[in-house]
C-alpha atoms as a PDB file:
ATOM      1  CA  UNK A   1     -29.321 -12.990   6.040  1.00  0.00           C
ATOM      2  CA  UNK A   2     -27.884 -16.367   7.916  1.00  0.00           C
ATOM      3  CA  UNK A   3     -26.300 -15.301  11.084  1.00  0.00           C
ATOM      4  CA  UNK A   4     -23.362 -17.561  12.294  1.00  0.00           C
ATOM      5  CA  UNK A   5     -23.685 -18.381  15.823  1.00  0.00           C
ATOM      6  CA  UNK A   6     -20.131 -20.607  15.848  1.00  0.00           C
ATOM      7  CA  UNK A   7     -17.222 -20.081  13.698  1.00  0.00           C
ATOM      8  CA  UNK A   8     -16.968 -22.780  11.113  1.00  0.00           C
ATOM      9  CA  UNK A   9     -14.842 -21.089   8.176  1.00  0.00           C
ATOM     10  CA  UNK A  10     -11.493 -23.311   8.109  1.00  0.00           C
ATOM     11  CA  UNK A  11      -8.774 -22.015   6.466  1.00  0.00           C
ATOM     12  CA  UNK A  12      -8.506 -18.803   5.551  1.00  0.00           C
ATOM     13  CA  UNK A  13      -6.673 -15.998   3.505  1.00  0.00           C
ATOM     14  CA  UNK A  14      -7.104 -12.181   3.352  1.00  0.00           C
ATOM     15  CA  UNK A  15      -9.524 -10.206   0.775  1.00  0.00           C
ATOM     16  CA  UNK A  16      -8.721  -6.431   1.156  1.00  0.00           C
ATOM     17  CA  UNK A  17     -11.567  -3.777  -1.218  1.00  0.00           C
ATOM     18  CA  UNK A  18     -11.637  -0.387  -0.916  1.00  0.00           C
ATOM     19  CA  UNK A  19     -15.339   0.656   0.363  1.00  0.00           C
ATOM     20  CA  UNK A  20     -16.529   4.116   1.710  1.00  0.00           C
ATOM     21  CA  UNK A  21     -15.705   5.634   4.986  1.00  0.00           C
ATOM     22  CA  UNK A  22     -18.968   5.413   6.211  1.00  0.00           C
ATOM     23  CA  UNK A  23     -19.591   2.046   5.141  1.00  0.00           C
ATOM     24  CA  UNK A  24     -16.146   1.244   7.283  1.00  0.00           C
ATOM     25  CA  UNK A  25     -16.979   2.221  10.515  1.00  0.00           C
ATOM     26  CA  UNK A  26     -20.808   1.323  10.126  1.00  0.00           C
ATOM     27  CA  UNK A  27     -19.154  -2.225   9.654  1.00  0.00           C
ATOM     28  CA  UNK A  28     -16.426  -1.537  12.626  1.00  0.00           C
ATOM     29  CA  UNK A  29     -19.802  -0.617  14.964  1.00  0.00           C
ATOM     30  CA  UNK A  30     -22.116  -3.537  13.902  1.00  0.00           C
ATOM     31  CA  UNK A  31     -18.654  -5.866  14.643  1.00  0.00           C
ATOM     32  CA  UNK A  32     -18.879  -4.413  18.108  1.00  0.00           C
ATOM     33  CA  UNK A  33     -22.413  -4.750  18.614  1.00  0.00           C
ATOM     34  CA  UNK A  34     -22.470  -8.314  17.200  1.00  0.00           C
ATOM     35  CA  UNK A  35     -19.257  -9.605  19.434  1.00  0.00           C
ATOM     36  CA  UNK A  36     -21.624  -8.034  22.516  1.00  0.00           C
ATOM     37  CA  UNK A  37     -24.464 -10.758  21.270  1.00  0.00           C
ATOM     38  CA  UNK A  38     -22.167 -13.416  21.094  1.00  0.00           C
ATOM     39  CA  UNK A  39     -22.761 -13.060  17.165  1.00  0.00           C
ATOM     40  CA  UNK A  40     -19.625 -14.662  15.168  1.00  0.00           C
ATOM     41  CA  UNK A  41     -19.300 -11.302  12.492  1.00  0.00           C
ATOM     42  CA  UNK A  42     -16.641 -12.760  10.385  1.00  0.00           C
ATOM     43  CA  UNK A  43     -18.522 -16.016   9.472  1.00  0.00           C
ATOM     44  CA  UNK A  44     -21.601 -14.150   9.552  1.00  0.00           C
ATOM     45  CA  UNK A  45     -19.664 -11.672   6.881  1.00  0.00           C
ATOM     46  CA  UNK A  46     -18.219 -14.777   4.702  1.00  0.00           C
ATOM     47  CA  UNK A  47     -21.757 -16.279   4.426  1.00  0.00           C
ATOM     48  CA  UNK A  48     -22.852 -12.934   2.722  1.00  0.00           C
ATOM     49  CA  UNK A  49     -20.094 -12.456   0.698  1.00  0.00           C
ATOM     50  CA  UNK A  50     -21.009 -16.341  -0.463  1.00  0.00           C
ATOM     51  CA  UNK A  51     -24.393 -14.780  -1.264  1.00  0.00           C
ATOM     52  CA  UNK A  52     -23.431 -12.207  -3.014  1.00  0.00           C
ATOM     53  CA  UNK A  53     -20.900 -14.368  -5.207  1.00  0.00           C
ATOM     54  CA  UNK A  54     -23.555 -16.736  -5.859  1.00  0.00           C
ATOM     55  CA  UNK A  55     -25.957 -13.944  -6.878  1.00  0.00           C
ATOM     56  CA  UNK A  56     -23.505 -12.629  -9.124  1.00  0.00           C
ATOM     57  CA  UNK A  57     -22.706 -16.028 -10.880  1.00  0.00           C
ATOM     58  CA  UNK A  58     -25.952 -16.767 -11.847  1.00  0.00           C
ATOM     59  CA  UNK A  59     -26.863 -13.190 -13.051  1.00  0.00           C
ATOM     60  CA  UNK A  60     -23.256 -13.731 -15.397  1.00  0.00           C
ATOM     61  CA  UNK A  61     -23.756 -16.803 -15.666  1.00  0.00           C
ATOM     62  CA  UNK A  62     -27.567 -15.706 -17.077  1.00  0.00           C
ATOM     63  CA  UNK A  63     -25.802 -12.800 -19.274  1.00  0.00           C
ATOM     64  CA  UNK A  64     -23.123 -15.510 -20.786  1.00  0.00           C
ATOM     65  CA  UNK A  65     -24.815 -18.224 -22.010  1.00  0.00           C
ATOM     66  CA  UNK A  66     -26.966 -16.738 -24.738  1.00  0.00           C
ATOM     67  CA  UNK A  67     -23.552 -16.079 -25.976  1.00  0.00           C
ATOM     68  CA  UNK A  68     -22.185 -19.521 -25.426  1.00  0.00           C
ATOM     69  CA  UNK A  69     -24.974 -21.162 -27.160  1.00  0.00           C
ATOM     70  CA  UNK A  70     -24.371 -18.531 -30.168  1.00  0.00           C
ATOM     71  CA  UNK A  71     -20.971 -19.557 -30.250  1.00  0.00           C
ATOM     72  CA  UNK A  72     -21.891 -23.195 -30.220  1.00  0.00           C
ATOM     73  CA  UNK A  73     -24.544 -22.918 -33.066  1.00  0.00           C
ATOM     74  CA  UNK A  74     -21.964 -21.282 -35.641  1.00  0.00           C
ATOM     75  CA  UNK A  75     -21.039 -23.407 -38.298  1.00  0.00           C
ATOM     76  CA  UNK A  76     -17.057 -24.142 -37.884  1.00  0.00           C
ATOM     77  CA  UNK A  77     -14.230 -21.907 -39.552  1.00  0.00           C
ATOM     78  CA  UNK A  78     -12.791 -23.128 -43.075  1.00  0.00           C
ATOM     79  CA  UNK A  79      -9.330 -22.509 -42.319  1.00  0.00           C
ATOM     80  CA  UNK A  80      -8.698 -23.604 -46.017  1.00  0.00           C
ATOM     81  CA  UNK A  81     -11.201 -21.465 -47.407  1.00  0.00           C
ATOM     82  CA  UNK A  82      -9.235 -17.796 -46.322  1.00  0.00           C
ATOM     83  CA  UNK A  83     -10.987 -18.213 -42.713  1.00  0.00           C
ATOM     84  CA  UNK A  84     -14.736 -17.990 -44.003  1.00  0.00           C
ATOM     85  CA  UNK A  85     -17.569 -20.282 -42.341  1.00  0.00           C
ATOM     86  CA  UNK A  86     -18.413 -23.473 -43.585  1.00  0.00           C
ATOM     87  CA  UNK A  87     -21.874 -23.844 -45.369  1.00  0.00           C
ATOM     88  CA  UNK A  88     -23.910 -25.837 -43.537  1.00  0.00           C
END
């Protein structure tokens, strides 16, 4: 993991999730420790919530597009033909 030395993150807004107790105040002590290091923890948290996003993407992205291309090989609906497909 990419840890940020300087805060870089722009503009920003609130995300609020519900996580575990102990996953809370693990978080609330490595904050401490990395503001003692001169370690920027919010940017450092952003970039691996960018990871995780972009892992997640791809994997849907990876589950989707079988389906996509499915979709895209069907032969068109005959709207004048009570909804059936067209024969190729």
């Amino acid at each position: 993991m990419k840890l940020a030395i300087k805060h870089t993150l722009g503009k920003l807004e609130h995300y609020n999730t519900r996580i575990p107790i102990v996953l809370k105040r693990r978080l609330e002590t490595l904050r401490k420790r990395a503001e003692a290091n001169d370690i920027d923890y919010a940017a450092t948290q952003v970039t691996a919530l960018e990871e995780f996003a972009d892992a997640l993407e791809a994997h849907l992205n990876s589950l989707e597009r079988p389906k996509l291309v499915e979709i895209q090989n069907e032969s068109p609906v005959n709207l004048h033909n009570g909804g059936s497909r067209a024969e190729s």
